[in-house]
N, C-alpha and C. Protein backbone atom coordinates (compact mmCIF):
# COMPACT_ATOMS: atom_id res chain seq x y z
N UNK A 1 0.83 -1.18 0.00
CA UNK A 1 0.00 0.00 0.00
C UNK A 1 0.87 1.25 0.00
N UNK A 2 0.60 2.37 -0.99
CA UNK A 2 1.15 3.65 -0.67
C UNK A 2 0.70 4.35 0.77
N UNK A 3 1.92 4.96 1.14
CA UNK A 3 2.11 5.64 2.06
C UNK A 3 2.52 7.30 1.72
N UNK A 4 1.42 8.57 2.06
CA UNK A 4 1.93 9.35 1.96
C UNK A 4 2.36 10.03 3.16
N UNK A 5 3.76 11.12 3.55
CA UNK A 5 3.61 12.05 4.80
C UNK A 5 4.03 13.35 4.04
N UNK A 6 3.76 14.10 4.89
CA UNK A 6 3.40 15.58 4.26
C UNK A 6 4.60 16.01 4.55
N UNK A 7 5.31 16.93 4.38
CA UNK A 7 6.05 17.87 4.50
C UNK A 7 5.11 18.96 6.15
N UNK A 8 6.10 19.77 6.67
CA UNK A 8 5.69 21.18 7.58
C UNK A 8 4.62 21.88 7.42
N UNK A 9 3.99 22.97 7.47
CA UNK A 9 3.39 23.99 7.26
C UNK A 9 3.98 24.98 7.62
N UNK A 10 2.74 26.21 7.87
CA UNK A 10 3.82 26.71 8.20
C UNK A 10 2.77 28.38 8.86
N UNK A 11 3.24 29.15 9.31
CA UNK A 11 2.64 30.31 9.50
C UNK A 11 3.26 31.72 8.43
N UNK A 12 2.61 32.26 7.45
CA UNK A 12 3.12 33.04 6.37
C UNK A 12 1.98 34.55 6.75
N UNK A 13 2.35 35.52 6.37
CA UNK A 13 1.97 36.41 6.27
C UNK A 13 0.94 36.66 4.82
N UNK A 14 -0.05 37.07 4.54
CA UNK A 14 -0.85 37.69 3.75
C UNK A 14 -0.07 38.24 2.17
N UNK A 15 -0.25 37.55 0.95
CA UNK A 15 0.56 37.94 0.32
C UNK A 15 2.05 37.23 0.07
N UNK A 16 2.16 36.14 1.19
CA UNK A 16 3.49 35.62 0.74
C UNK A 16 3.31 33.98 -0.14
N UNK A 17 4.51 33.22 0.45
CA UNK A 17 4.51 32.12 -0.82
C UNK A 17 4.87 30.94 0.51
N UNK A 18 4.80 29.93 0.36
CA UNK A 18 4.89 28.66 1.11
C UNK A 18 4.59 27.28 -0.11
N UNK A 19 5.56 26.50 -0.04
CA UNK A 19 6.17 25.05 -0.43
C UNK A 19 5.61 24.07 0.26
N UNK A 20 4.37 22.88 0.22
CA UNK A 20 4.40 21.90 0.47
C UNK A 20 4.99 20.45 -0.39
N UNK A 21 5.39 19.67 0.47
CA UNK A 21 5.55 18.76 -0.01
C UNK A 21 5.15 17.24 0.46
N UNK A 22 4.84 16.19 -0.49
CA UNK A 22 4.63 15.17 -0.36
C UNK A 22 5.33 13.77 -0.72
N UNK A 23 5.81 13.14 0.02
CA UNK A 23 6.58 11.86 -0.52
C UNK A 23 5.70 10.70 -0.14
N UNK A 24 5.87 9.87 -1.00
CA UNK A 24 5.63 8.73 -0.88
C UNK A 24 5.90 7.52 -1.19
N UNK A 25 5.88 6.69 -0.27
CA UNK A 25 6.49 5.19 -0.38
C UNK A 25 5.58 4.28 -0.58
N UNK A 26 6.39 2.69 -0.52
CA UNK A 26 5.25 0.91 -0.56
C UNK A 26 4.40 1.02 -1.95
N UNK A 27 4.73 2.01 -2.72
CA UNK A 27 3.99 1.07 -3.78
C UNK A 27 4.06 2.37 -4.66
N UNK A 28 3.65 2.18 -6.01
CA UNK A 28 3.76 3.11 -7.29
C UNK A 28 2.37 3.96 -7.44
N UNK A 29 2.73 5.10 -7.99
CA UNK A 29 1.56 6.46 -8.04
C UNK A 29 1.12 5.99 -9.41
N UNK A 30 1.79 5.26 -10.53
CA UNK A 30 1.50 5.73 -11.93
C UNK A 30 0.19 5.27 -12.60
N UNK A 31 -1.20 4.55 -11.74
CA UNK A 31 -2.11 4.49 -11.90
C UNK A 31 -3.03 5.26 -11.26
N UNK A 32 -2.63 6.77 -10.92
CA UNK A 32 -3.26 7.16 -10.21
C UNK A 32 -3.40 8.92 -10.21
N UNK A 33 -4.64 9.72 -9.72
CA UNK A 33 -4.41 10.81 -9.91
C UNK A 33 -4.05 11.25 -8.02
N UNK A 34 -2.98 12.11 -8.32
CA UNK A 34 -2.73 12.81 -6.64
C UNK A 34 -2.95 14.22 -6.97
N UNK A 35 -2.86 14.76 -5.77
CA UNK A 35 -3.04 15.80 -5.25
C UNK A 35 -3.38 16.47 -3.68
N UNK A 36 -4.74 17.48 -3.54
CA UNK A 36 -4.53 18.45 -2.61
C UNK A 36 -5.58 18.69 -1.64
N UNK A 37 -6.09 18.10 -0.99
CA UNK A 37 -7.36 18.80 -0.42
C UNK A 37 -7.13 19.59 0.93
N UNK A 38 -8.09 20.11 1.22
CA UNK A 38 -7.90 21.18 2.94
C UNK A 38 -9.05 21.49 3.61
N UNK A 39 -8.70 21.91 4.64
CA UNK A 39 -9.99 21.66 5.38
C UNK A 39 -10.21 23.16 6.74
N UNK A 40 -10.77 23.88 6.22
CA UNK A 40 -10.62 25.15 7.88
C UNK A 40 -11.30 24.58 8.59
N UNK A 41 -11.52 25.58 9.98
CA UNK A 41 -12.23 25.01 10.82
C UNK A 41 -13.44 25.45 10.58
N UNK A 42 -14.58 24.49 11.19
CA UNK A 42 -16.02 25.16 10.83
C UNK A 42 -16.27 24.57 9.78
N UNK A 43 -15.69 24.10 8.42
CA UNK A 43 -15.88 24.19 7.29
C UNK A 43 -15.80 22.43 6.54
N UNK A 44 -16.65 22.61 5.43
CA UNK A 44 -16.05 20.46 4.79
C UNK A 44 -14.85 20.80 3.98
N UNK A 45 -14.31 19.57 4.30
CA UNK A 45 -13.00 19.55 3.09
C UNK A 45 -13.52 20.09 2.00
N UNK A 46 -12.15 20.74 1.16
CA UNK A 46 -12.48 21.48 -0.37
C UNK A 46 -11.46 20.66 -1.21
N UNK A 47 -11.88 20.57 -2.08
CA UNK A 47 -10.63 19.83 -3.03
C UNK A 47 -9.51 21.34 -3.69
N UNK A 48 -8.05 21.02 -3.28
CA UNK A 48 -7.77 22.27 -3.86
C UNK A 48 -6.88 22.42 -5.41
N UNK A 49 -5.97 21.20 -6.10
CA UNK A 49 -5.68 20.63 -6.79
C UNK A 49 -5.19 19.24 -7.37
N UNK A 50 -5.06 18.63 -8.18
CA UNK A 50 -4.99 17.32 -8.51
C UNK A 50 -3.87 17.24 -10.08
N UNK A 51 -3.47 16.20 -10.39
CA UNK A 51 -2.26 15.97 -11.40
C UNK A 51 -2.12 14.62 -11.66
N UNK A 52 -2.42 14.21 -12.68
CA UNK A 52 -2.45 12.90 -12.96
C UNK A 52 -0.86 12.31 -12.99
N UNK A 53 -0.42 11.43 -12.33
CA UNK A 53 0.68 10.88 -12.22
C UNK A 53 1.60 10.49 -13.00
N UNK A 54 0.99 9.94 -14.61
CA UNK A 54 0.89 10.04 -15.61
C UNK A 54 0.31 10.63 -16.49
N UNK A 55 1.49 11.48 -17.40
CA UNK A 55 1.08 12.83 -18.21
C UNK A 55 0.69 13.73 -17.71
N UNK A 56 0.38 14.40 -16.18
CA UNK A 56 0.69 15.93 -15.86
C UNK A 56 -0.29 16.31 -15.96
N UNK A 57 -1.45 16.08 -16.18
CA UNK A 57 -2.77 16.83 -16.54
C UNK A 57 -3.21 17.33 -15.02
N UNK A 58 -3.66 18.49 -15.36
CA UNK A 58 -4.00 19.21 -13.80
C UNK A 58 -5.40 19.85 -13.74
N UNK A 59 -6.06 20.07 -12.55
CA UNK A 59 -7.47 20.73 -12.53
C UNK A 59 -6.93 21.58 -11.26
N UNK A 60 -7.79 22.60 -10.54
CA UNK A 60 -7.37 23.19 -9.35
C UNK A 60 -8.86 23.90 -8.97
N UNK A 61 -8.93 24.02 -7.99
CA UNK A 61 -10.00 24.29 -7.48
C UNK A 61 -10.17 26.09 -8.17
N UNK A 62 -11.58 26.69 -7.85
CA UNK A 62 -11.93 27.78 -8.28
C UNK A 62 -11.30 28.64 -7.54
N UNK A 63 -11.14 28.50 -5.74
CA UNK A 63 -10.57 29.33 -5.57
C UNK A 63 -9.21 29.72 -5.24
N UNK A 64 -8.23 28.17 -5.37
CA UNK A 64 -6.82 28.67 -5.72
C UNK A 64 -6.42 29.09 -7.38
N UNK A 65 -7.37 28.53 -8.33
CA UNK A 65 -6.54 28.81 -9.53
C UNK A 65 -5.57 30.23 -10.14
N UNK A 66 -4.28 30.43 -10.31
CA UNK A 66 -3.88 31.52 -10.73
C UNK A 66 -2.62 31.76 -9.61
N UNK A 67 -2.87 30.98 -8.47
CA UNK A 67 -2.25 31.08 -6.66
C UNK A 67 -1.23 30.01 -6.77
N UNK A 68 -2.07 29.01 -6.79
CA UNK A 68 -1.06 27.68 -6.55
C UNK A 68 -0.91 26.98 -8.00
N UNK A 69 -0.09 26.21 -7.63
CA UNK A 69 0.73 25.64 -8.74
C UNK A 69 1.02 23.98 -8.07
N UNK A 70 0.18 23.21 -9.11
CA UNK A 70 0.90 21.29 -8.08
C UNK A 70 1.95 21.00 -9.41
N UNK A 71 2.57 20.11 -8.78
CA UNK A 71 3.40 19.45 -9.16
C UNK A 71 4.07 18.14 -8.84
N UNK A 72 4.78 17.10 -9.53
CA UNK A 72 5.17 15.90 -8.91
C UNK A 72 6.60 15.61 -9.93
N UNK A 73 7.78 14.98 -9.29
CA UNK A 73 8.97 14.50 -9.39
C UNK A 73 8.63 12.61 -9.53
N UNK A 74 8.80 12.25 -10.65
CA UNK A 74 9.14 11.10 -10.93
C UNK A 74 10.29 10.27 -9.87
N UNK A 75 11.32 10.60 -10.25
CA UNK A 75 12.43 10.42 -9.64
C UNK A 75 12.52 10.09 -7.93
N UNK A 76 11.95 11.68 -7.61
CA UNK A 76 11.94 11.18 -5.82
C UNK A 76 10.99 10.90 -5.68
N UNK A 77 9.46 10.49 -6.12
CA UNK A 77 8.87 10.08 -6.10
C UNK A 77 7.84 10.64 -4.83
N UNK A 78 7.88 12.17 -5.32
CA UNK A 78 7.50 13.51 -4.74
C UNK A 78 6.08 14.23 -5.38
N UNK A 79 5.31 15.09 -4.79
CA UNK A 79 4.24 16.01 -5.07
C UNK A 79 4.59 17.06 -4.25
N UNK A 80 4.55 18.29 -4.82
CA UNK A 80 4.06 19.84 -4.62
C UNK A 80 3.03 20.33 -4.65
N UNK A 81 3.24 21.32 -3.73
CA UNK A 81 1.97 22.62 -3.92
C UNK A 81 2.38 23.55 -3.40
N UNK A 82 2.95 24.39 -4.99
CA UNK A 82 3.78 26.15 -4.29
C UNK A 82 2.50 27.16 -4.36
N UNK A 83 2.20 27.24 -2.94
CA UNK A 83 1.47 28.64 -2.89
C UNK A 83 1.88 29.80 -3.01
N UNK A 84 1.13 30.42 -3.99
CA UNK A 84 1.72 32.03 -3.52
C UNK A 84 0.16 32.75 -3.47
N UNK A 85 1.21 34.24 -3.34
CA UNK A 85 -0.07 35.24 -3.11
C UNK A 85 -1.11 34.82 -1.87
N UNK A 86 -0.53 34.31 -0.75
CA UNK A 86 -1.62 33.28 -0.14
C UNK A 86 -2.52 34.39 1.02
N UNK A 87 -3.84 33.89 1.06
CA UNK A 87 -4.73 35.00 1.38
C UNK A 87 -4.99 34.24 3.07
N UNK A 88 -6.06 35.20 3.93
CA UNK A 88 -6.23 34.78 5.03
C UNK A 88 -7.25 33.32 4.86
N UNK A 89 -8.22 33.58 3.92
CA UNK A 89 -8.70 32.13 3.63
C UNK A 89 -8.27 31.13 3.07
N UNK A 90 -7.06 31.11 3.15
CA UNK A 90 -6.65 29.79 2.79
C UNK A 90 -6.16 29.34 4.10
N UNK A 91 -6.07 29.63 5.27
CA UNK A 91 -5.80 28.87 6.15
C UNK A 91 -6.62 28.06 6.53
N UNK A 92 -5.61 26.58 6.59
CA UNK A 92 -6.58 25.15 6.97
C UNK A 92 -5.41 24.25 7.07
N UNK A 93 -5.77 23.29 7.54
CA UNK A 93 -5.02 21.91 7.21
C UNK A 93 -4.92 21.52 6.19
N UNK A 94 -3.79 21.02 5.56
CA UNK A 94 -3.77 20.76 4.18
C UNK A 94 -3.18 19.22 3.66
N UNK A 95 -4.47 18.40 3.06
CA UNK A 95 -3.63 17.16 3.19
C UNK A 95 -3.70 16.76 1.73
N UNK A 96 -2.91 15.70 1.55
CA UNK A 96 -1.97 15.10 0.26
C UNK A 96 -2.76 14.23 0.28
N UNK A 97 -3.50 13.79 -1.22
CA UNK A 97 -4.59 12.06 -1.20
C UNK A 97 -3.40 12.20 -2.59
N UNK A 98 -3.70 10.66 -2.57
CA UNK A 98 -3.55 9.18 -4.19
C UNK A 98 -4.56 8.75 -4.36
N UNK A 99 -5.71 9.17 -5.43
CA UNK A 99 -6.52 8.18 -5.47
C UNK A 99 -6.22 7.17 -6.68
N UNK A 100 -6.47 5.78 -7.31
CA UNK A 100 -6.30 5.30 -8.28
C UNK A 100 -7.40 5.79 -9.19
N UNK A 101 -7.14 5.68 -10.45
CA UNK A 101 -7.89 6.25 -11.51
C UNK A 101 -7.76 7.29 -11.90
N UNK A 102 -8.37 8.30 -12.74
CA UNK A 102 -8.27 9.55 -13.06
C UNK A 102 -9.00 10.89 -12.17
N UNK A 103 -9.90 10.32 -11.31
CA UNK A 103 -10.14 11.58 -10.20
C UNK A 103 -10.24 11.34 -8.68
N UNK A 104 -9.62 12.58 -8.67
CA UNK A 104 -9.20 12.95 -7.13
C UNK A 104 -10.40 13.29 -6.34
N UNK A 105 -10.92 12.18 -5.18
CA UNK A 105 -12.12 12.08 -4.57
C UNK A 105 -11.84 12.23 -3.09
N UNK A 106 -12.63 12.77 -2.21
CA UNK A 106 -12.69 12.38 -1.31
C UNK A 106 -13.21 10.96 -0.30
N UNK A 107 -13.83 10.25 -1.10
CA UNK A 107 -14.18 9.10 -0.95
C UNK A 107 -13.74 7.82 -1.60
N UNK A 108 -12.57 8.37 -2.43
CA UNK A 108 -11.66 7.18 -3.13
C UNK A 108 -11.53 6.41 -2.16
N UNK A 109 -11.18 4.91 -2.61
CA UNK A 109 -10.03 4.31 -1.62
C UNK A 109 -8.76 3.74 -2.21
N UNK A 110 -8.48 5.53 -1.75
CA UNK A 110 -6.77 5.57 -1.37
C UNK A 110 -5.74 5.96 -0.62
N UNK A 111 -4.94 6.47 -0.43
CA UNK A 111 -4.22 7.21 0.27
C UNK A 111 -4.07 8.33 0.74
N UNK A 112 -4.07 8.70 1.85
CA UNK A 112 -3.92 10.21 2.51
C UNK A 112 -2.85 10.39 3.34
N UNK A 113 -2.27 11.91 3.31
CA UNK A 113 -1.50 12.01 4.16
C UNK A 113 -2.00 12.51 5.91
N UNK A 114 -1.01 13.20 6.21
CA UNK A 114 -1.79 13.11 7.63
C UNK A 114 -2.16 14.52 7.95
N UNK A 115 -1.83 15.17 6.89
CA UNK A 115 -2.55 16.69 7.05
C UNK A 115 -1.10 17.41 7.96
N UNK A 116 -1.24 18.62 7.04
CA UNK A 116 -0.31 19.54 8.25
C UNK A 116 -1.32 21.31 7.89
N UNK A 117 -0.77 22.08 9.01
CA UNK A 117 -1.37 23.65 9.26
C UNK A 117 -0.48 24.54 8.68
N UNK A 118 -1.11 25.30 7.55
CA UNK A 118 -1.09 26.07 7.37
C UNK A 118 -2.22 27.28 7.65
N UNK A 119 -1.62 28.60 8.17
CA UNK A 119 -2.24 29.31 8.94
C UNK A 119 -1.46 30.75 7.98
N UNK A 120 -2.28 31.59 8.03
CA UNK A 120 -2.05 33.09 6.80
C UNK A 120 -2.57 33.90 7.63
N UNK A 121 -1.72 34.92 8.23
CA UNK A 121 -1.87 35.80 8.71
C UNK A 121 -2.55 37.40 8.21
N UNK A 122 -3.54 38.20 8.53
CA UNK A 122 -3.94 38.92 7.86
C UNK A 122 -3.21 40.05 8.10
């Protein structure tokens, strides 16, 4: 079974940029779409972007598009998500799924990471 863990979070100011990252081990991504979901408090998970593992194809939610940017490394067998411009609503927990197939669900069964905080200061 894949295993993902997240990278830090982090506390950023209004307007700045923050790097997550995701690695993962026990088994291969290349049937599968990964990506981004998050969660504030008060609020349901939002899906925030996704990247098919094979061939790069990407979707991103409505309200990061233009902000964040995903990405994934073959090699280290890695996923990104460079935020920028990051606003006070984007603070939440932010966790890393694998689902198999071509979309990124919250009810797949696949892999999640364990969520880390990011928090945007106004």
């Amino acid at each position: 079974q894949v295993q993902l863990v997240e990278s830090v979070g982090g506390l950023v100011q209004a307007g700045g940029s923050l790097k997550l990252s995701c690695a993962a081990s026990g088994g291969t991504l290349s049937r599968h779409a990964v990506g981004w979901f998050r969660q504030a408090p008060g609020k349901e998970r939002e899906f925030v972007a996704q990247i098919a593992w094979i061939g790069g194809s990407k979707v991103y939610g409505d309200s990061v598009a233009g902000r964040f940017t995903i990405s994934r490394d073959y090699a280290a067998n890695m996923m990104y998500l460079q935020m920028n411009n990051l606003k006070f609503e984007d603070t939440a927990v932010y966790f890393c799924a694998a689902c198999p197939g071509v979309v990124l669900s919250t009810s797949c069964n696949g892999a999640w990471g364990q969520g880390t905080q990011v928090t945007v200061s106004s």
